[in-house]
Protein backbone atom coordinates (compact mmCIF):
# COMPACT_ATOMS: atom_id res chain seq x y z
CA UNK A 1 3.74 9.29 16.06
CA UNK A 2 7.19 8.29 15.21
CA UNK A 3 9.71 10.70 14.12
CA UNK A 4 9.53 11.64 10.47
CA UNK A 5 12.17 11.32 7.59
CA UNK A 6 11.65 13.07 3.99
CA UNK A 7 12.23 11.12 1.46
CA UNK A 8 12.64 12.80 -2.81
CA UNK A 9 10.62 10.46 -4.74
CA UNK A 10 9.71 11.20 -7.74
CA UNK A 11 5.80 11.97 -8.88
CA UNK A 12 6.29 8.25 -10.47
CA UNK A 13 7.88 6.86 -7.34
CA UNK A 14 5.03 7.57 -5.38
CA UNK A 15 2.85 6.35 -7.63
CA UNK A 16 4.81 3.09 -8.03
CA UNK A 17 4.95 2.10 -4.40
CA UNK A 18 1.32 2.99 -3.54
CA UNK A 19 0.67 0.94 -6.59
CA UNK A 20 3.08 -1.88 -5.41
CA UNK A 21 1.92 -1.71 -1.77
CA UNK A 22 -2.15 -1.66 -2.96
CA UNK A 23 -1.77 -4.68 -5.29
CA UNK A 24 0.42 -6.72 -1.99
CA UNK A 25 -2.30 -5.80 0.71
CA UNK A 26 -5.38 -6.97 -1.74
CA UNK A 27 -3.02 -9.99 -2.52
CA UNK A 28 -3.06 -10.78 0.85
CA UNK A 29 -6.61 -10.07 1.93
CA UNK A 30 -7.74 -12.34 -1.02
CA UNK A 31 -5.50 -15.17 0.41
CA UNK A 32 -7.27 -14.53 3.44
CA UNK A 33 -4.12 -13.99 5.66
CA UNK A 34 -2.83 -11.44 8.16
CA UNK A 35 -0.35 -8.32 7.01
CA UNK A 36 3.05 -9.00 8.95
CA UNK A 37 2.81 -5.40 9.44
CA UNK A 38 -1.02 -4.41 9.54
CA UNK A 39 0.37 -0.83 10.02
CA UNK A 40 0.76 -1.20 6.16
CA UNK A 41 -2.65 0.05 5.35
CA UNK A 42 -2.51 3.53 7.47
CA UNK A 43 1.13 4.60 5.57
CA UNK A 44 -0.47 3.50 2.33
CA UNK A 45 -3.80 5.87 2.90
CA UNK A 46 -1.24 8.46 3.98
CA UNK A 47 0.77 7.93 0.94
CA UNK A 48 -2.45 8.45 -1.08
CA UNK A 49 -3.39 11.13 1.19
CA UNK A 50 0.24 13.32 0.30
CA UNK A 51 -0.16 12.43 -2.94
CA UNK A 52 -4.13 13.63 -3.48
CA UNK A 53 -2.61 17.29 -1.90
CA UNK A 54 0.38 17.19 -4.73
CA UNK A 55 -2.45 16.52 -7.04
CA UNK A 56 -3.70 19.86 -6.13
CA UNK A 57 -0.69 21.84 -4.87
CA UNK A 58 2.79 23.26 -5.73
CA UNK A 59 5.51 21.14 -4.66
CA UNK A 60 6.99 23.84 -2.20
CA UNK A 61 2.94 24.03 -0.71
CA UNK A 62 2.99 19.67 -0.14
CA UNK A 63 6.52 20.03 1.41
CA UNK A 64 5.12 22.52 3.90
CA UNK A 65 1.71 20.64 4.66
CA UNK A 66 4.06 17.46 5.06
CA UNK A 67 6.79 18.85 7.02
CA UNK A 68 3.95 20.29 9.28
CA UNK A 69 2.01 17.08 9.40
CA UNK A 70 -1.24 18.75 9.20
CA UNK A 71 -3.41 17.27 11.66
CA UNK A 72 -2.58 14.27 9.61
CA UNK A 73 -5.53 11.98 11.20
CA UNK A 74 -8.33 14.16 10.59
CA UNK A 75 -7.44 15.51 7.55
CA UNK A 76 -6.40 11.79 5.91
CA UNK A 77 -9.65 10.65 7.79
CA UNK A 78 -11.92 13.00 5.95
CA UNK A 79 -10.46 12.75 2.57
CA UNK A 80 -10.67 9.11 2.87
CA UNK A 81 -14.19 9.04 4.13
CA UNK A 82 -15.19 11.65 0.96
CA UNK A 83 -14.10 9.06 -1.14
CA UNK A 84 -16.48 6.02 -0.20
């Protein structure tokens, strides 16, 4: 995994880019093309991912479940699979 930055966006930030980012990738399924960057779709689901735990959790709780990455995989890949 590459190194990690943090980033202070805002509640509405986040919500703005995943937004943004979910409304580009369906744009570009439904054309039928390829993502220049497929990796796209795995940083949006853990975008949605951080912000389904802030959802739930004090700020100071996310930062430490983000700074410690969780077991980031497993834990996006469950939540994700709960939600089909």
């Amino acid at each position: 995994m590459a190194e990690q930055i943090s980033i202070p966006f805002s509640w509405d930030d986040l919500c703005d880019i995943i937004h943004y980012a979910e409304w580009k990738v369906q744009e570009v399924d439904e054309a039928g093309c390829d993502l220049e960057h497929p990796n796209i779709r795995n940083v949006l689901k853990r975008l949605e991912y951080i912000k389904s735990r802030m959802t739930y959790n004090p700020t100071d709780k996310v930062q430490e479940m983000i700074a410690e990455s969780l077991p980031y995989e497993k834990a996006a890949k469950d939540f994700y699979n709960s939600q089909e």
